[in-house]
PDB file of N, CA and C in Angstrom:
ATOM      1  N   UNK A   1     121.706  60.546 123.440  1.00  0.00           N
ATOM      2  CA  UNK A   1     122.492  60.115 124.580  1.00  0.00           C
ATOM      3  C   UNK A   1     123.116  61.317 125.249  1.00  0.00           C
ATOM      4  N   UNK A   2     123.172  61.432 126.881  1.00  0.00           N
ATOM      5  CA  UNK A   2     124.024  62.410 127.185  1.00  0.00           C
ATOM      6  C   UNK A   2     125.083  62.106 127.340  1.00  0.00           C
ATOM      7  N   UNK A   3     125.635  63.117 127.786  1.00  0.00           N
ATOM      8  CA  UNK A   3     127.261  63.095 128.226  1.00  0.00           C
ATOM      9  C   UNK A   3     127.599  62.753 129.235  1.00  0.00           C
ATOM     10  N   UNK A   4     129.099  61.602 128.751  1.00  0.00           N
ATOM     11  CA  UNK A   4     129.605  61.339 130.158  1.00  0.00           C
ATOM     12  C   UNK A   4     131.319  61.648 130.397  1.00  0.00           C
ATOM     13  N   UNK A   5     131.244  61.998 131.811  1.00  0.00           N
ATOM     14  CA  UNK A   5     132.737  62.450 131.794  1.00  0.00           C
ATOM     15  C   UNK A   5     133.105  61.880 132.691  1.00  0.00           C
ATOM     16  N   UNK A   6     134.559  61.168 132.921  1.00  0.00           N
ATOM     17  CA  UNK A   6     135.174  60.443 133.629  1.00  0.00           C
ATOM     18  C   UNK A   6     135.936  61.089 134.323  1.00  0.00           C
ATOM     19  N   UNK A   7     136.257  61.608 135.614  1.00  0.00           N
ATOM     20  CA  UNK A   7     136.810  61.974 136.763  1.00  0.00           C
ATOM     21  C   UNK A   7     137.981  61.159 137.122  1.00  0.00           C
ATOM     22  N   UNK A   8     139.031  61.374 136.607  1.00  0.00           N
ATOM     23  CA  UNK A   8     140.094  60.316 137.246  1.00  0.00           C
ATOM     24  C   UNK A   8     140.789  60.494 138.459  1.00  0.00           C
ATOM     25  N   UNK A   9     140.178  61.471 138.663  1.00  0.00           N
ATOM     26  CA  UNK A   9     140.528  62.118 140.698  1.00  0.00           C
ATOM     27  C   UNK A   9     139.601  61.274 141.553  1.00  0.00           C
ATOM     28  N   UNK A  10     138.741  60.979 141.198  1.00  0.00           N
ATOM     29  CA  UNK A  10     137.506  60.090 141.805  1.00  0.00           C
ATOM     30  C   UNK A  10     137.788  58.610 141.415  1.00  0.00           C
ATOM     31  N   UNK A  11     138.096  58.519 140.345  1.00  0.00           N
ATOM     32  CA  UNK A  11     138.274  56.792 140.065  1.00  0.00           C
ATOM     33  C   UNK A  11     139.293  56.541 141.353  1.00  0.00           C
ATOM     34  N   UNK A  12     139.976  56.818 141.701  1.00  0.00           N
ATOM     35  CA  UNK A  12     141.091  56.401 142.785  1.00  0.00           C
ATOM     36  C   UNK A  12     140.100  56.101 144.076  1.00  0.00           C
ATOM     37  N   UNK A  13     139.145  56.807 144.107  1.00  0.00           N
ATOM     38  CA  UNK A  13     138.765  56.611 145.955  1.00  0.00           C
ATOM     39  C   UNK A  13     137.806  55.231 145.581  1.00  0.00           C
ATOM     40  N   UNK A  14     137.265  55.122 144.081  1.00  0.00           N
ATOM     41  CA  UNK A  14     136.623  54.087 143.877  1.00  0.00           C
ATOM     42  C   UNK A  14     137.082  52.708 144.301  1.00  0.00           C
ATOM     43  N   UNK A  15     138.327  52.569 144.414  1.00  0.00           N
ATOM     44  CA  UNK A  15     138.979  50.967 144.740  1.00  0.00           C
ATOM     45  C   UNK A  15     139.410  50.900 146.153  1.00  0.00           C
ATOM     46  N   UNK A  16     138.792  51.910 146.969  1.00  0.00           N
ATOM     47  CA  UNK A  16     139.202  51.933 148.364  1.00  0.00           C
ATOM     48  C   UNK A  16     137.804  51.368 148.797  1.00  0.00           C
ATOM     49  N   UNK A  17     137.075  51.532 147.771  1.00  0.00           N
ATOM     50  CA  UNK A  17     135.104  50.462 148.193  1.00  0.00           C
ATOM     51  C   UNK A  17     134.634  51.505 149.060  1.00  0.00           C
ATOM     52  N   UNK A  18     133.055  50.738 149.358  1.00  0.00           N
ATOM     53  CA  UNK A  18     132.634  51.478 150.259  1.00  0.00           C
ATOM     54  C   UNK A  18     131.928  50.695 151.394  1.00  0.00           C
ATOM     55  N   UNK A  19     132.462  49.930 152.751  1.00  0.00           N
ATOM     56  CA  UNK A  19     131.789  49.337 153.386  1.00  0.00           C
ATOM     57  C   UNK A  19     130.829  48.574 153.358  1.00  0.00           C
ATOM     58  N   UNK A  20     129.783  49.945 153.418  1.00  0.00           N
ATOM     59  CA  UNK A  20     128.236  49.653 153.543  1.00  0.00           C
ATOM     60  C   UNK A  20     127.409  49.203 152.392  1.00  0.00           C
ATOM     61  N   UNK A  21     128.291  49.311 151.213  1.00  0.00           N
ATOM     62  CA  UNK A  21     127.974  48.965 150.084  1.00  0.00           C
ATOM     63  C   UNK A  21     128.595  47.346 149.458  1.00  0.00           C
ATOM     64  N   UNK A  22     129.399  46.971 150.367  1.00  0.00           N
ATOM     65  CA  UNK A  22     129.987  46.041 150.433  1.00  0.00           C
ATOM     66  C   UNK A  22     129.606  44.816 150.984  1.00  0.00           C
ATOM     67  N   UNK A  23     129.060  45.417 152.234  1.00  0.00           N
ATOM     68  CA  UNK A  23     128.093  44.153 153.040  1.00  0.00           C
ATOM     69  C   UNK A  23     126.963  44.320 152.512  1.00  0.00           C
ATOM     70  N   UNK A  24     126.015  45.184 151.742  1.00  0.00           N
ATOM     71  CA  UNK A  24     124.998  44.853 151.413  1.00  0.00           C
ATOM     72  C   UNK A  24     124.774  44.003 150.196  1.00  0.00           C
ATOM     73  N   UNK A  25     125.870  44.008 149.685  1.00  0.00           N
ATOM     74  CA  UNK A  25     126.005  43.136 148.571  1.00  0.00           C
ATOM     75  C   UNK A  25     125.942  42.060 148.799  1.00  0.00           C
ATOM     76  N   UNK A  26     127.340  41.644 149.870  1.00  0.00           N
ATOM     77  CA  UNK A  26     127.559  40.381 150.730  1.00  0.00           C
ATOM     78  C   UNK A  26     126.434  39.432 150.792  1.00  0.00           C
ATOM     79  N   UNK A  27     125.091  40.755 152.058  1.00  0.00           N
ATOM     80  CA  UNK A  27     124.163  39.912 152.158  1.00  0.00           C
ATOM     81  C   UNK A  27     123.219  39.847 151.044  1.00  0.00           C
ATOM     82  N   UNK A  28     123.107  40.243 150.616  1.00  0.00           N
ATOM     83  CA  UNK A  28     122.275  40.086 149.258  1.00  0.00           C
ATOM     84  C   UNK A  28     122.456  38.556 148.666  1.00  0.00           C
ATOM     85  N   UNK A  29     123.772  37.999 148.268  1.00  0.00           N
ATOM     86  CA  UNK A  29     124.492  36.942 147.599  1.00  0.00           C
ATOM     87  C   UNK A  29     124.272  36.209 148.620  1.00  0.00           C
ATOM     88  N   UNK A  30     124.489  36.131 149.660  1.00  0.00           N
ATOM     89  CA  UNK A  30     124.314  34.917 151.090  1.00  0.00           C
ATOM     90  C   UNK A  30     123.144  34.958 150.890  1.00  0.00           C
ATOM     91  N   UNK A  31     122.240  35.349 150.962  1.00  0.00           N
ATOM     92  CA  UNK A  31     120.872  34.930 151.146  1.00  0.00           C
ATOM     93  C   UNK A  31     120.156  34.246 150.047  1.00  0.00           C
ATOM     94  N   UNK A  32     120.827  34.750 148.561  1.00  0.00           N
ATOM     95  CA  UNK A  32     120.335  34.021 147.301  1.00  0.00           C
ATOM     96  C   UNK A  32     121.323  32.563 147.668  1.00  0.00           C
ATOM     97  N   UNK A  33     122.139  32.463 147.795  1.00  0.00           N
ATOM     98  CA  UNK A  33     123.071  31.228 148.753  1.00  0.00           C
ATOM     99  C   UNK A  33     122.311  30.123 149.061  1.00  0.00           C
ATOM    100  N   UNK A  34     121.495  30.654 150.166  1.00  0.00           N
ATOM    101  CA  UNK A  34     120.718  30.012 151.345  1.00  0.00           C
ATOM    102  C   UNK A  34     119.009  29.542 150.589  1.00  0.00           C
ATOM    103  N   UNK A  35     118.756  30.296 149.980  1.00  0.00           N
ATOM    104  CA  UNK A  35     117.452  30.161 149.125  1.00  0.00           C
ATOM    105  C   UNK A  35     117.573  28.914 148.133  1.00  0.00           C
ATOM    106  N   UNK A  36     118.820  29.051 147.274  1.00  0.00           N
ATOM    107  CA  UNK A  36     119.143  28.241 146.178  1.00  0.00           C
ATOM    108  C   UNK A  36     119.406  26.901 146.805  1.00  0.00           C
ATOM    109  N   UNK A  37     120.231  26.751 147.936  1.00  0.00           N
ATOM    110  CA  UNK A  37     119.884  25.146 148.549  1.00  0.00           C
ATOM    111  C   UNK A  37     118.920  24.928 148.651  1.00  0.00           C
ATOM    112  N   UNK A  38     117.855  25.161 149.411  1.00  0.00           N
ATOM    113  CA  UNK A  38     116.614  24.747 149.681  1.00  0.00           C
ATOM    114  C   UNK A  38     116.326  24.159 148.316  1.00  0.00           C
ATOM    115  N   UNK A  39     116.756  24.508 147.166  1.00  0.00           N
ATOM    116  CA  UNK A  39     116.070  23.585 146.156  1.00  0.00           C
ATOM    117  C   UNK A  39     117.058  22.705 145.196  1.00  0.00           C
ATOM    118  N   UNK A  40     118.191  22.748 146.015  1.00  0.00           N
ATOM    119  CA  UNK A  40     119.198  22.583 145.425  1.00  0.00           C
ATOM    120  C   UNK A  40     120.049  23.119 144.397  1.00  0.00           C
ATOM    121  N   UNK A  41     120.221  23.959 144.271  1.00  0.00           N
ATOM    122  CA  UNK A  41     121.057  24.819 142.913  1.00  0.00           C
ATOM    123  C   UNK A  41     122.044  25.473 143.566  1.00  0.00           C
ATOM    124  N   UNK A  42     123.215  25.222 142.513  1.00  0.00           N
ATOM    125  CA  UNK A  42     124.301  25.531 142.857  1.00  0.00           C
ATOM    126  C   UNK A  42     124.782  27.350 142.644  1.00  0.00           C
ATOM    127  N   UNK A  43     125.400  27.750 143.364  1.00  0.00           N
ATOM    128  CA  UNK A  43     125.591  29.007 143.250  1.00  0.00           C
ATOM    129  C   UNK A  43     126.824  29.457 143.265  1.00  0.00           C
ATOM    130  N   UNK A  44     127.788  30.174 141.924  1.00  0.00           N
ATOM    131  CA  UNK A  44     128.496  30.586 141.795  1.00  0.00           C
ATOM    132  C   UNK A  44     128.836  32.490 141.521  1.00  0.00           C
ATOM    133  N   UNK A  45     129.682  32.864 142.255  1.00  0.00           N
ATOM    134  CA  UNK A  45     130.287  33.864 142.352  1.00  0.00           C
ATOM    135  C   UNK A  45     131.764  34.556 141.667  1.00  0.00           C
ATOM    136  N   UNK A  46     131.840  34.893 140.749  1.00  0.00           N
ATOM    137  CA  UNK A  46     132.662  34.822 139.771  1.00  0.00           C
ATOM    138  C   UNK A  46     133.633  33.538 139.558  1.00  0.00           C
ATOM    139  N   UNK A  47     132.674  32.458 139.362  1.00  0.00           N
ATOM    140  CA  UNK A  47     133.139  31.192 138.574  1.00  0.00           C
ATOM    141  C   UNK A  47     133.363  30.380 139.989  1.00  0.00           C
ATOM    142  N   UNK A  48     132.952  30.800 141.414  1.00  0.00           N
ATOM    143  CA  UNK A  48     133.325  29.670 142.250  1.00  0.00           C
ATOM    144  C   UNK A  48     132.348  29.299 142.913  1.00  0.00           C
ATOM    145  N   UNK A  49     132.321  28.239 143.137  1.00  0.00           N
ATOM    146  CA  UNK A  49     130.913  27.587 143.566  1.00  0.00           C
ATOM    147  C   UNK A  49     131.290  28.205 145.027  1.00  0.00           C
ATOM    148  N   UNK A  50     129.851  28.536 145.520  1.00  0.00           N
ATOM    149  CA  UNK A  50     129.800  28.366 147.268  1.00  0.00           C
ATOM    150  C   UNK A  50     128.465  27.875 147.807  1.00  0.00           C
ATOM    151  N   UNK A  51     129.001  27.551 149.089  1.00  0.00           N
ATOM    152  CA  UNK A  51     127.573  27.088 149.648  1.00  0.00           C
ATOM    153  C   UNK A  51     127.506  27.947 150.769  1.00  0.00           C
ATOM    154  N   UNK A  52     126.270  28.155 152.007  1.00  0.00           N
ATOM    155  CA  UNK A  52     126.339  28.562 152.890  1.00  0.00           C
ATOM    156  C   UNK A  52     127.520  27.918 153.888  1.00  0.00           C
ATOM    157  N   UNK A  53     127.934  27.362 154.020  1.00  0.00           N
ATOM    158  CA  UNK A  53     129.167  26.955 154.940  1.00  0.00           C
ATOM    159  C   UNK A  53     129.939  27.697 155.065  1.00  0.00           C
ATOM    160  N   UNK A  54     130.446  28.393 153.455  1.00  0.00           N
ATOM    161  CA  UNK A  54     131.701  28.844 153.165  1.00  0.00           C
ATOM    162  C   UNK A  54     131.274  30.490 152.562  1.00  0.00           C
ATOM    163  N   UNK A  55     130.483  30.721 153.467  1.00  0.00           N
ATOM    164  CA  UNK A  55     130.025  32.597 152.708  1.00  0.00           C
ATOM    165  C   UNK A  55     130.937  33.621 153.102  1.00  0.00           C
ATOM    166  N   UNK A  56     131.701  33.078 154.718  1.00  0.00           N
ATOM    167  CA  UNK A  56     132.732  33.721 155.784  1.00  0.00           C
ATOM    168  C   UNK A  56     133.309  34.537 154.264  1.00  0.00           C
ATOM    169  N   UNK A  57     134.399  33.248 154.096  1.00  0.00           N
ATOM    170  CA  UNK A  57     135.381  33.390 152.867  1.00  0.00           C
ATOM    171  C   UNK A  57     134.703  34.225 151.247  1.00  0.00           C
ATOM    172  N   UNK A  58     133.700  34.329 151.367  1.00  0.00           N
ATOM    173  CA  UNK A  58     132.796  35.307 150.151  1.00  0.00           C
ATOM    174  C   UNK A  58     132.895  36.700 150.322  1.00  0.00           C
ATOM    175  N   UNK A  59     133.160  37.271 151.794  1.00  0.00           N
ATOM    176  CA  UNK A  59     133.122  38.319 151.877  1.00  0.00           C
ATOM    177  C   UNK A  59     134.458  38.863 151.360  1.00  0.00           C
ATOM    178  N   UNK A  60     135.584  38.310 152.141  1.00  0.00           N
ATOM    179  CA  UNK A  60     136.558  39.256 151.570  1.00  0.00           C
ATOM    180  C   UNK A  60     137.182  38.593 150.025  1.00  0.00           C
ATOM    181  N   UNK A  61     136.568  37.898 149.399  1.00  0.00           N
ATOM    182  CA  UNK A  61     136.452  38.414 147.923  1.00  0.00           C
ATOM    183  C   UNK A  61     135.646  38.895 147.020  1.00  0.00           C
ATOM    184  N   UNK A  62     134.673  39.453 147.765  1.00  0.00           N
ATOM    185  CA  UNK A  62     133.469  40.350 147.249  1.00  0.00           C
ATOM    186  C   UNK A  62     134.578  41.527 147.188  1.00  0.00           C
ATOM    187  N   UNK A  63     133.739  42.370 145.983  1.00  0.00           N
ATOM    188  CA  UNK A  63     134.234  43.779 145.949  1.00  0.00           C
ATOM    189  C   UNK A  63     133.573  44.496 145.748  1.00  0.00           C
ATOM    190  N   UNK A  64     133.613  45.998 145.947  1.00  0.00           N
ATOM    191  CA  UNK A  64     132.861  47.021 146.211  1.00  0.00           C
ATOM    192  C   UNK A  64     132.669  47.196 144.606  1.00  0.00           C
ATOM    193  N   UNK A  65     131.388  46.621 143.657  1.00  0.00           N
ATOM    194  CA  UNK A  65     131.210  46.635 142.145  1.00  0.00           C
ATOM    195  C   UNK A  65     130.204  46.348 142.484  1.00  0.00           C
ATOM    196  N   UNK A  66     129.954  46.303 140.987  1.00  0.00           N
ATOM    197  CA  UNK A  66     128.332  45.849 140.375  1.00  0.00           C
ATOM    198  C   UNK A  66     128.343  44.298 140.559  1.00  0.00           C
ATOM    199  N   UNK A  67     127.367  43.561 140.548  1.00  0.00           N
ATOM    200  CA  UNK A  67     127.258  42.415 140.236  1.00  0.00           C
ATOM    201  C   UNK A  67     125.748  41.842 139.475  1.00  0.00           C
ATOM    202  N   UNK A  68     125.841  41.062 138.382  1.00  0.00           N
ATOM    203  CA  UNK A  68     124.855  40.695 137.863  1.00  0.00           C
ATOM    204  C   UNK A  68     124.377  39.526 138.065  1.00  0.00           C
ATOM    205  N   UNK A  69     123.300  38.981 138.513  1.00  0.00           N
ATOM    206  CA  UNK A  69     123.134  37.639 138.584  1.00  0.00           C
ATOM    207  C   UNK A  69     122.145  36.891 137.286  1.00  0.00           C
ATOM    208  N   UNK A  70     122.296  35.890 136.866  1.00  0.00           N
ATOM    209  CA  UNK A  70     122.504  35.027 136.042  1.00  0.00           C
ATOM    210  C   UNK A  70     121.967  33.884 136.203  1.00  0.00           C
ATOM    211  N   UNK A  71     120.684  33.341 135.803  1.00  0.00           N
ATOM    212  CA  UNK A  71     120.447  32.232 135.986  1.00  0.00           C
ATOM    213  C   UNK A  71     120.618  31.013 135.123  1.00  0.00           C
ATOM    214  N   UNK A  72     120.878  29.830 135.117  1.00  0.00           N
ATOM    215  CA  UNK A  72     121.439  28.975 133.979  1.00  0.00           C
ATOM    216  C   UNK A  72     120.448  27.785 133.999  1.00  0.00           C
ATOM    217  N   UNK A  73     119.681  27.450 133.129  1.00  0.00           N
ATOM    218  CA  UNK A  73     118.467  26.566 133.300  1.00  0.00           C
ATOM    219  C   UNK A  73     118.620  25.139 132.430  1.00  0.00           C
ATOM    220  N   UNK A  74     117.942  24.181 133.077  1.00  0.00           N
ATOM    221  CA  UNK A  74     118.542  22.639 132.289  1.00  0.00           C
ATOM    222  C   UNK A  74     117.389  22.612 131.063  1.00  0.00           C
ATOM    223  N   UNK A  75     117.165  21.578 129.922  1.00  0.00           N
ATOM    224  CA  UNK A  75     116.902  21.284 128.980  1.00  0.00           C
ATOM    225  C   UNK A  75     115.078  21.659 128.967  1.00  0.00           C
ATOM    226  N   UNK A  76     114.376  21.638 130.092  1.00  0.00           N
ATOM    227  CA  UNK A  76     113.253  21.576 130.740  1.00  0.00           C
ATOM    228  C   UNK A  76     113.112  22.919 131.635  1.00  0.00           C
ATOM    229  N   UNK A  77     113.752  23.794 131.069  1.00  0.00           N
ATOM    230  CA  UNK A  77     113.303  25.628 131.548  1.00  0.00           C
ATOM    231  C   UNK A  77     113.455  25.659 133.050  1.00  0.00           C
ATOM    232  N   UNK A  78     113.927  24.501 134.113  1.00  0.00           N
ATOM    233  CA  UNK A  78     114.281  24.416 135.166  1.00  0.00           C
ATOM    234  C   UNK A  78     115.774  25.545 135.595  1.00  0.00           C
ATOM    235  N   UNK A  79     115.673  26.317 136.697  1.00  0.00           N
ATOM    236  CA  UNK A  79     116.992  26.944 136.841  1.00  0.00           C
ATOM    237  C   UNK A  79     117.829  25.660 137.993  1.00  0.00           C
ATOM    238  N   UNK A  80     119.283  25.339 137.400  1.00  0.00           N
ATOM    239  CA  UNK A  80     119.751  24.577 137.845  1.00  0.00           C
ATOM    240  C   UNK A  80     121.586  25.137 138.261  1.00  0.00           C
ATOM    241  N   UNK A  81     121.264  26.401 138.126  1.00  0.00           N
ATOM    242  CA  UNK A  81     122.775  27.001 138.578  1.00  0.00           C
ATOM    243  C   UNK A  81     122.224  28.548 138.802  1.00  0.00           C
ATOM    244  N   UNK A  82     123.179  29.484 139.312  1.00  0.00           N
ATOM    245  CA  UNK A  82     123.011  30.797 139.901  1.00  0.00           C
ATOM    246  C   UNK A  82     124.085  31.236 139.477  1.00  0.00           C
ATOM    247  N   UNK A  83     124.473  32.338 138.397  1.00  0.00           N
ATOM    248  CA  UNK A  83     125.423  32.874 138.616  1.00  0.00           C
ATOM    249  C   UNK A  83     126.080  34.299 138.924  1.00  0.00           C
ATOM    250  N   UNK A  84     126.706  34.378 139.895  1.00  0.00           N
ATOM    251  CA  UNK A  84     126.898  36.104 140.004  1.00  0.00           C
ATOM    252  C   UNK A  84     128.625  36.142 139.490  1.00  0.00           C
ATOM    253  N   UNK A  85     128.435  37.998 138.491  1.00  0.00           N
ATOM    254  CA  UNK A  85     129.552  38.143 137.822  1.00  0.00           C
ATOM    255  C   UNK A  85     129.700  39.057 138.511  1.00  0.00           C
ATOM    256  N   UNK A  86     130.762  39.994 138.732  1.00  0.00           N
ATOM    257  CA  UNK A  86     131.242  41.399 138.702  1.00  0.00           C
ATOM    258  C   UNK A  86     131.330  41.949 137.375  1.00  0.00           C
ATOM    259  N   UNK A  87     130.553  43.036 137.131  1.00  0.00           N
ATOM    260  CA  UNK A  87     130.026  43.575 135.659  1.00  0.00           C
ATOM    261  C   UNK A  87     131.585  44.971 136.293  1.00  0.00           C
ATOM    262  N   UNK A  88     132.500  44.683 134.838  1.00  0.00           N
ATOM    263  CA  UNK A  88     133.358  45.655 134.610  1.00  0.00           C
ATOM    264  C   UNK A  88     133.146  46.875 133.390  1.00  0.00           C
ATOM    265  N   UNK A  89     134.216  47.939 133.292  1.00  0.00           N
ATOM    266  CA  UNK A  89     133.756  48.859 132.263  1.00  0.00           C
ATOM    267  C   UNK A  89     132.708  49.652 132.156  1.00  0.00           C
ATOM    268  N   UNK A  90     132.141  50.057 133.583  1.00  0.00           N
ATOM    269  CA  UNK A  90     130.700  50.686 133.502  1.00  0.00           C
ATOM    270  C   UNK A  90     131.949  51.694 133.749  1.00  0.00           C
TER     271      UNK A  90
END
């Protein structure tokens, strides 16, 4: 394994985000949103359901992080939920 060193002069500008990295996320999640109706599956974003109606309100609680998405499947290997986390501690 190599080495890692943590910059705590830099962790600070980290929570100021970065825009462009922000909306691409955004749209990234809106569009898995918009896909997952079409077949009906519900899609949650750190534990809250949204639908396309309500993506406005997704943005400004998106944050400039990682996010993992997560699929949750019924008894019959069907995916029947979506979930996106914000992955902390990297």
């Amino acid at each position: 394994m190599g080495n890692c060193r943590i910059d705590m002069k830099n962790n600070n500008t980290k929570s100021k985000g970065n825009p462009k990295k922000k909306k691409a996320i955004y749209e990234w999640i809106v569009s898995e949103i918009k896909e997952a109706e079409k077949y009906g599956i519900a899609v949650n974003v750190e534990g809250v359901n949204y639908s396309s109606d309500e993506t406005k309100e997704l943005f400004y609680v998106l944050e400039d992080a990682v996010y993992m998405k997560e699929y949750l499947g019924d008894s019959e290997g069907r995916i029947i939920q979506i979930n996106f986390d914000k992955i902390t501690g990297m």
